[in-house]
Structure formats: structure tokens, C-alpha cells
N, C-alpha and C. Protein backbone atom coordinates (compact mmCIF):
# COMPACT_ATOMS: atom_id res chain seq x y z
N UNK A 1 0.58 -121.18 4.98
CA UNK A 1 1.26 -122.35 4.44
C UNK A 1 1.18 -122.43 2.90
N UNK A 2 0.31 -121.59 2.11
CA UNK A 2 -0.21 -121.88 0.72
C UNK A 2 0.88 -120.79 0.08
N UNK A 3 1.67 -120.37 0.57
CA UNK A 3 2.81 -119.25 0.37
C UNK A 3 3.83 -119.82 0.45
N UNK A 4 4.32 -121.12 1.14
CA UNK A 4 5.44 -121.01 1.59
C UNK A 4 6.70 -121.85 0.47
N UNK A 5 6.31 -122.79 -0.27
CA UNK A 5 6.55 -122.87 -1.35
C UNK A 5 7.27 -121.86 -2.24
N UNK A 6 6.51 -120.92 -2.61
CA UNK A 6 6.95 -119.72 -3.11
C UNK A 6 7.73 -119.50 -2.77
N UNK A 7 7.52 -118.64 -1.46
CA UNK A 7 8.42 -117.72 -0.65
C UNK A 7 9.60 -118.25 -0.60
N UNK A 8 10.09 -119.60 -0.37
CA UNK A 8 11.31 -120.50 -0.07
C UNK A 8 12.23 -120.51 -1.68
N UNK A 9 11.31 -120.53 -2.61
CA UNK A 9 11.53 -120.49 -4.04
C UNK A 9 12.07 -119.24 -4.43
N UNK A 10 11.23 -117.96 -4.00
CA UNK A 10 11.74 -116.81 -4.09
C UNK A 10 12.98 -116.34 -3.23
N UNK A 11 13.41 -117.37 -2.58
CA UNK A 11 14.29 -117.12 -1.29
C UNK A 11 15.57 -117.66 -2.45
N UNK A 12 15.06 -119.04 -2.37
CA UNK A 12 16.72 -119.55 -3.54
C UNK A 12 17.22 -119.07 -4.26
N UNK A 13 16.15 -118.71 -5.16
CA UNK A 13 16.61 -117.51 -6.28
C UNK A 13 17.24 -116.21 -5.84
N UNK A 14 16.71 -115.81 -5.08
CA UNK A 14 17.68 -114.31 -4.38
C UNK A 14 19.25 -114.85 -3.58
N UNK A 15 18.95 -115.75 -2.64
CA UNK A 15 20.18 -115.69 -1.81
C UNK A 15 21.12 -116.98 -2.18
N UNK A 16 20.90 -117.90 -2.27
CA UNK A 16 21.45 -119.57 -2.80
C UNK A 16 20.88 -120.29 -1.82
N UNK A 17 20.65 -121.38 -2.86
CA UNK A 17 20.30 -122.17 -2.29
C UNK A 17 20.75 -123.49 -1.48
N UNK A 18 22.10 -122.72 -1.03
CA UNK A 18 22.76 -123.46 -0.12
C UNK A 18 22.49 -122.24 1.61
N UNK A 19 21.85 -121.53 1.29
CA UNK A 19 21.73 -120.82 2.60
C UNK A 19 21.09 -121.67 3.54
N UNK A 20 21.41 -121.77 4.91
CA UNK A 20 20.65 -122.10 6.01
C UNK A 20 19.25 -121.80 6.38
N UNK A 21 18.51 -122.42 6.80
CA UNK A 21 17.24 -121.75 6.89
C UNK A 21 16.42 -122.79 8.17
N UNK A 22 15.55 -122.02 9.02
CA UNK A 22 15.03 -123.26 10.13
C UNK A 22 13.56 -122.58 9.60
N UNK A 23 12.61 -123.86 9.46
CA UNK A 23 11.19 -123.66 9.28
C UNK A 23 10.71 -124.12 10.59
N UNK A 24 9.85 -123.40 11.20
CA UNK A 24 9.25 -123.14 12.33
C UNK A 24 7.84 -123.24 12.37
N UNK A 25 7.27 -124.71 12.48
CA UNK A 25 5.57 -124.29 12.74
C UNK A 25 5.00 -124.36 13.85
N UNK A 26 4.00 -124.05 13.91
CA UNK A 26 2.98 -123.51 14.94
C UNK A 26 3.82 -123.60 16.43
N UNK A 27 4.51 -122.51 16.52
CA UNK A 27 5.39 -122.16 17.81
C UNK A 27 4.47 -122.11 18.39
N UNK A 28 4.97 -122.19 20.06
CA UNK A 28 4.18 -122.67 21.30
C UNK A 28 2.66 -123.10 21.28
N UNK A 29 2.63 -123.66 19.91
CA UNK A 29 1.47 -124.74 20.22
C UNK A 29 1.76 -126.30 20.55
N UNK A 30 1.23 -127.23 20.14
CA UNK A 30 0.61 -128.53 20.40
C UNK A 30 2.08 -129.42 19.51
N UNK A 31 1.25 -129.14 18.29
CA UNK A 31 2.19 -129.68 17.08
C UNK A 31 3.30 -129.10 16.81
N UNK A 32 4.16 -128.53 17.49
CA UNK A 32 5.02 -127.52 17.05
C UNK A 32 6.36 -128.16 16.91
N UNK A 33 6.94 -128.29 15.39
CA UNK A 33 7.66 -128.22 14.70
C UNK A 33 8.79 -127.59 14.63
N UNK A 34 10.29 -127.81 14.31
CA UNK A 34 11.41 -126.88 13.63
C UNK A 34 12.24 -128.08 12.49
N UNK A 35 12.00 -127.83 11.66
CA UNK A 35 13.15 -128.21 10.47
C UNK A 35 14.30 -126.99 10.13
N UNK A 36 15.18 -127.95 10.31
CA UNK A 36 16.53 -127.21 9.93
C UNK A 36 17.31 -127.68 8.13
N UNK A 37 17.53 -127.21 7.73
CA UNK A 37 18.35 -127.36 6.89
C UNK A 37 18.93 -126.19 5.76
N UNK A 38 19.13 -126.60 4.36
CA UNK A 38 19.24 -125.57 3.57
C UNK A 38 18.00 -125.07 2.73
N UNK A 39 18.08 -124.03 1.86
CA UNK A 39 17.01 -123.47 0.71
C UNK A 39 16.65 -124.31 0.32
N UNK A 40 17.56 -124.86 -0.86
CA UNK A 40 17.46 -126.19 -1.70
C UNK A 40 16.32 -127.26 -0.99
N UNK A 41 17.00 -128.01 0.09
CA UNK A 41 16.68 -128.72 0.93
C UNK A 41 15.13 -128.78 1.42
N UNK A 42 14.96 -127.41 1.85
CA UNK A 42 13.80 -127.14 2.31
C UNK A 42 12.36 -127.04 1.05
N UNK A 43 13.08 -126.42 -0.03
CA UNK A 43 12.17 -127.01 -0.96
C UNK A 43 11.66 -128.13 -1.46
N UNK A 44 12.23 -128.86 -1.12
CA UNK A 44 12.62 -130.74 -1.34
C UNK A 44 11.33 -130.67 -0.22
N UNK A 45 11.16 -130.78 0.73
CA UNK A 45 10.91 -131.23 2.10
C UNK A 45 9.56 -130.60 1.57
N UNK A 46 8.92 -129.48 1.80
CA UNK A 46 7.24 -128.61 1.17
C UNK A 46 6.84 -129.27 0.30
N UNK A 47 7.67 -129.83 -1.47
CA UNK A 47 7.00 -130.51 -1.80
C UNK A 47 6.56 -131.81 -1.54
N UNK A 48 7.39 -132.39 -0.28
CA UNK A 48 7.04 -133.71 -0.27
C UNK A 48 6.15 -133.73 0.92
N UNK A 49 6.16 -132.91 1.70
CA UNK A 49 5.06 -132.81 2.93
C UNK A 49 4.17 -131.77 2.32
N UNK A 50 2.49 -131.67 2.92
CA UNK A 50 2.52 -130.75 2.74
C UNK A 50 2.51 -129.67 3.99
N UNK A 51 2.52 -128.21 3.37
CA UNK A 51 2.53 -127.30 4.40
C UNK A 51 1.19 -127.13 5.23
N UNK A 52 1.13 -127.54 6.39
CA UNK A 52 -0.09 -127.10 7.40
C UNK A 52 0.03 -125.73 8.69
N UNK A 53 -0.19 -125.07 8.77
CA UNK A 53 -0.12 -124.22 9.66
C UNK A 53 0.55 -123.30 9.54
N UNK A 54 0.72 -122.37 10.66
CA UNK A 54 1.41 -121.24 10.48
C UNK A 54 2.85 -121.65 10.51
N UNK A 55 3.55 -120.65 9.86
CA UNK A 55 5.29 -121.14 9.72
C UNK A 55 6.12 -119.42 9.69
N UNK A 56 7.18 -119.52 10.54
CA UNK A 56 8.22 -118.77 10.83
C UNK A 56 9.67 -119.40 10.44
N UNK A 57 10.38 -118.40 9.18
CA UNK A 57 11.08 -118.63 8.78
C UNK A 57 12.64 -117.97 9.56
N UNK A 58 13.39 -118.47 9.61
CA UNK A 58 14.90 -118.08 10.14
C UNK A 58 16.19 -118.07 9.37
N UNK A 59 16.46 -117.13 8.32
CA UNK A 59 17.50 -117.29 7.27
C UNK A 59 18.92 -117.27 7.68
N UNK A 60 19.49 -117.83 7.61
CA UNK A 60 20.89 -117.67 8.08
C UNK A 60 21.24 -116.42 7.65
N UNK A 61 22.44 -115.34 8.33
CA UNK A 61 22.67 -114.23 7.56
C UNK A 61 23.41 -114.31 6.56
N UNK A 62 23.89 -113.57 5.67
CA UNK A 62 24.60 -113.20 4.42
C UNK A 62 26.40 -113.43 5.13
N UNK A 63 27.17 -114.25 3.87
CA UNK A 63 28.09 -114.51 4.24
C UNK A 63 28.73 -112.96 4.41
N UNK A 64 30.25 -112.54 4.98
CA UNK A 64 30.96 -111.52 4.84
C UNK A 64 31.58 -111.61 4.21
N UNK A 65 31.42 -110.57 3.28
CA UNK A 65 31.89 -109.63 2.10
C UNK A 65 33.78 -109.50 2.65
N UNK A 66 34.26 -109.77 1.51
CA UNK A 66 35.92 -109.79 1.65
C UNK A 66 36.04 -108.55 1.39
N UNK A 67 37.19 -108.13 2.05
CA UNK A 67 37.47 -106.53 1.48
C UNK A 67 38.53 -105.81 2.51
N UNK A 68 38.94 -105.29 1.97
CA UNK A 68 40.51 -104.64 3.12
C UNK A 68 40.26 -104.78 4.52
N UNK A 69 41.29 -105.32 5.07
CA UNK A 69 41.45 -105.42 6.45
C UNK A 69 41.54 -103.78 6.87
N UNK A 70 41.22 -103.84 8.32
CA UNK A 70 41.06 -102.22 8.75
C UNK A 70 42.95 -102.22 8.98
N UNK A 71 44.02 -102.62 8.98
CA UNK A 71 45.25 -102.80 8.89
C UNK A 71 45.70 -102.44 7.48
N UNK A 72 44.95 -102.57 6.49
CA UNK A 72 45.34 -102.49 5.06
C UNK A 72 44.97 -100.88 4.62
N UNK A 73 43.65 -100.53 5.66
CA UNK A 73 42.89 -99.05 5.32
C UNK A 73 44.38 -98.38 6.41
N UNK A 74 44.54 -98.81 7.01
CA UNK A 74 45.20 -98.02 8.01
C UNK A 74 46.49 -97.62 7.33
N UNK A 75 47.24 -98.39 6.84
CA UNK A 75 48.25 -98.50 6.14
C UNK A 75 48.05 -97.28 4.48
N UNK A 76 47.20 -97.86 3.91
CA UNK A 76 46.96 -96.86 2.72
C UNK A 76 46.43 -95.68 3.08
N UNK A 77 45.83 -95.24 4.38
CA UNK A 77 45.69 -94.06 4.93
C UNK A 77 47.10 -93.82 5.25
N UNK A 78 48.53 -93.79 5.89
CA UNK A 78 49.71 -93.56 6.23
C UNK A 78 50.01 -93.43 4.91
N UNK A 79 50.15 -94.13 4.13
CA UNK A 79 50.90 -93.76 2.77
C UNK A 79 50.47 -92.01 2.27
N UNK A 80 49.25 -91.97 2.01
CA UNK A 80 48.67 -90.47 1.80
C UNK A 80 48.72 -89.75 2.64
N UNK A 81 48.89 -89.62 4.34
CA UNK A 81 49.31 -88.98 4.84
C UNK A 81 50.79 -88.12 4.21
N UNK A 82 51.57 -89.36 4.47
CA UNK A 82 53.12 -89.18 4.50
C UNK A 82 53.20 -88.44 3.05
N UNK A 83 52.60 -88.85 2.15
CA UNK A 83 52.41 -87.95 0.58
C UNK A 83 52.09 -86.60 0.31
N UNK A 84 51.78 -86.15 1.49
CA UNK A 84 51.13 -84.97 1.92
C UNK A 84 49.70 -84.31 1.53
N UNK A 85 48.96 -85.48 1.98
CA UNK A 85 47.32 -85.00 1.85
C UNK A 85 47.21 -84.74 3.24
N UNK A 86 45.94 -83.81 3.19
CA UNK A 86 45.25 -83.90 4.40
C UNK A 86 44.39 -85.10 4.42
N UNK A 87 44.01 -85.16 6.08
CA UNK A 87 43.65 -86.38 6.55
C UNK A 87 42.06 -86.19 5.97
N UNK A 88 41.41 -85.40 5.60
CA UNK A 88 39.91 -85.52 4.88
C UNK A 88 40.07 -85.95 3.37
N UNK A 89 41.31 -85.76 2.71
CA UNK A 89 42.06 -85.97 1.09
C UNK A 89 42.06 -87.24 1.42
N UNK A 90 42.99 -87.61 2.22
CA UNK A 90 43.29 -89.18 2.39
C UNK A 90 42.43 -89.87 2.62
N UNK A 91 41.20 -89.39 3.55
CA UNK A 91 39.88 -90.78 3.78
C UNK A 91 39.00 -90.69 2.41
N UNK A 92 39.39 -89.51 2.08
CA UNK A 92 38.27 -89.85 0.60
C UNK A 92 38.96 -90.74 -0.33
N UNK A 93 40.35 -90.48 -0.74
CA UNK A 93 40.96 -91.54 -1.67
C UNK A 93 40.89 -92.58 -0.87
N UNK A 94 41.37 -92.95 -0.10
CA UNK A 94 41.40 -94.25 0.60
C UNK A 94 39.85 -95.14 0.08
N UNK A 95 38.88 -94.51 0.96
CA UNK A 95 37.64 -94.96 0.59
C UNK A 95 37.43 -95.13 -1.14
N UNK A 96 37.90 -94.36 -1.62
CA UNK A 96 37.80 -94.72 -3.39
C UNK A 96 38.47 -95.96 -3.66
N UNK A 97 39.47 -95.55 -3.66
CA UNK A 97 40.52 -96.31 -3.43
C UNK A 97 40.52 -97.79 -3.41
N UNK A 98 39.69 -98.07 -2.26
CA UNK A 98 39.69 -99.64 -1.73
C UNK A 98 38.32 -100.38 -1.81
N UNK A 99 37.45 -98.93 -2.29
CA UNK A 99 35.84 -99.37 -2.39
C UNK A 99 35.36 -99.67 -0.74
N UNK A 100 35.44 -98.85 0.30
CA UNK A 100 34.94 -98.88 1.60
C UNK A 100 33.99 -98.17 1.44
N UNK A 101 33.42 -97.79 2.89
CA UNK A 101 32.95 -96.79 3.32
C UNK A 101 33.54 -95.51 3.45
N UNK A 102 33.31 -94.10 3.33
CA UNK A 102 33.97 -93.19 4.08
C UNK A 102 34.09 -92.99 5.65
N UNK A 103 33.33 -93.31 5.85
CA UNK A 103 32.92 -93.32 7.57
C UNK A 103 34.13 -94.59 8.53
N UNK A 104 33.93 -95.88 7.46
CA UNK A 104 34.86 -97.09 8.10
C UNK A 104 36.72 -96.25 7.96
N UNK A 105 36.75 -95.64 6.94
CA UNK A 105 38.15 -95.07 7.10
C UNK A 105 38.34 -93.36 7.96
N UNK A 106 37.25 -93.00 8.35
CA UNK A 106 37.18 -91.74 8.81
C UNK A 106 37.48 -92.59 10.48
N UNK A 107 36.71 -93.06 10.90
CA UNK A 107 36.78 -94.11 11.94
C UNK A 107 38.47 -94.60 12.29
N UNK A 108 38.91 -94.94 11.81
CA UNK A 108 40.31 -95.39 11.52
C UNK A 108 41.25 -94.42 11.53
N UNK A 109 40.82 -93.35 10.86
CA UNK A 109 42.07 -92.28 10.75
C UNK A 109 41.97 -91.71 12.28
N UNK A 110 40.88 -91.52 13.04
CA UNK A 110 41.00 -90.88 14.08
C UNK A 110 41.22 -92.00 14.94
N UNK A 111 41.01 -92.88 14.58
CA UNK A 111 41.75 -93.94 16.10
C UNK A 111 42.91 -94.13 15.71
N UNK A 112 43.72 -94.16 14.92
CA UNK A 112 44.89 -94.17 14.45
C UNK A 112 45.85 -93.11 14.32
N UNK A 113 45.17 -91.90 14.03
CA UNK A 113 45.90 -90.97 13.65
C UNK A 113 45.84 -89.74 14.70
């Protein structure tokens, strides 16, 4: 509990402090606890309680990253086809290209192509 302060602090600063987060104390004991809310939030809440016991944290995951639809890779893979690359030419530009993976458009060209 003499960590958790921190840790929640070191959490805001890395991810925002609008992330979700459930604080969890002393699971399947007596007193056992779950607060839900955000980073921010939860820092609010430690300093005004204090922390007793053991605690298990639950971060919400990381929002998803925007970035070409597999319809958009599919499509700019056909264009370089039809241009006359080979299909290993085309997943590498593609992947440059759009800032993917090579693998997410290698994936694609063979279900597609």
C-alpha cells in the first residue's frame, strides 16, 4: 500500500490520466474492496483515504491506434499489383507505404490474392 500512490502517479504520467483503472483490495478476504474509476480520480481517492492492505490493480487497455483499414491495405496492394510488382515488392511498399506491419499486409495479400 506504501507504493501505491506512486505507482498510480507513475501510471498517469505514462498512460493519461483519464485511463480506467479498478483498485482491488484484499481479494477474497474479509474487507475486500473494488474502486472503479479513472487515473486522475484514483489519485484523488489514495490521497484522501489512506492505503491499507494489499491492492491489485486493473488498467483499462490502450485505446486503438487508427490506421488503414485492411480494405485500404487491400486496395493499395491491387494498385501495385496491377503496376506490375511482384506480390513480395508490393507487401513491402504497401507496408512502407501505410506504416503497417509486413506480416498484416502479407496476411492480406494471400487471403486476397
Amino acid at each position: 500500500p506504501h507504493r501505491l500512490a506512486r505507482t498510480l502517479a507513475d501510471l498517469a504520467d505514462a498512460l493519461d490520466t483519464a485511463r480506467r483503472v479498478v483498485l482491488a483490495r484484499e481479494l477474497t478476504k474479509l474487507h475486500e474492496e473494488v474502486w472503479r474509476g479513472t487515473l486522475g480520480e484514483a489519485l484523488r481517492y489514495v490521497q484522501e483515504v489512506e492505503p491499507r492492505g494489499e491492492y491489485v490493480l486493473v488498467i483499462e487497455g490502450a485505446p486503438p491506434v487508427d490506421g488503414p483499414t485492411d480494405r485500404e491495405i487491400a486496395d493499395a496492394l491491387e494498385r501495385q499489383v496491377n503496376a506490375g510488382r511482384s506480390t513480395r515488392d508490393a507487401v513491402a511498399e504497401v507496408a512502407r507505404e501505410l506504416g503497417v506491419s509486413r506480416r498484416r499486409v502479407y496476411d492480406l495479400a494471400t487471403r486476397h490474392g
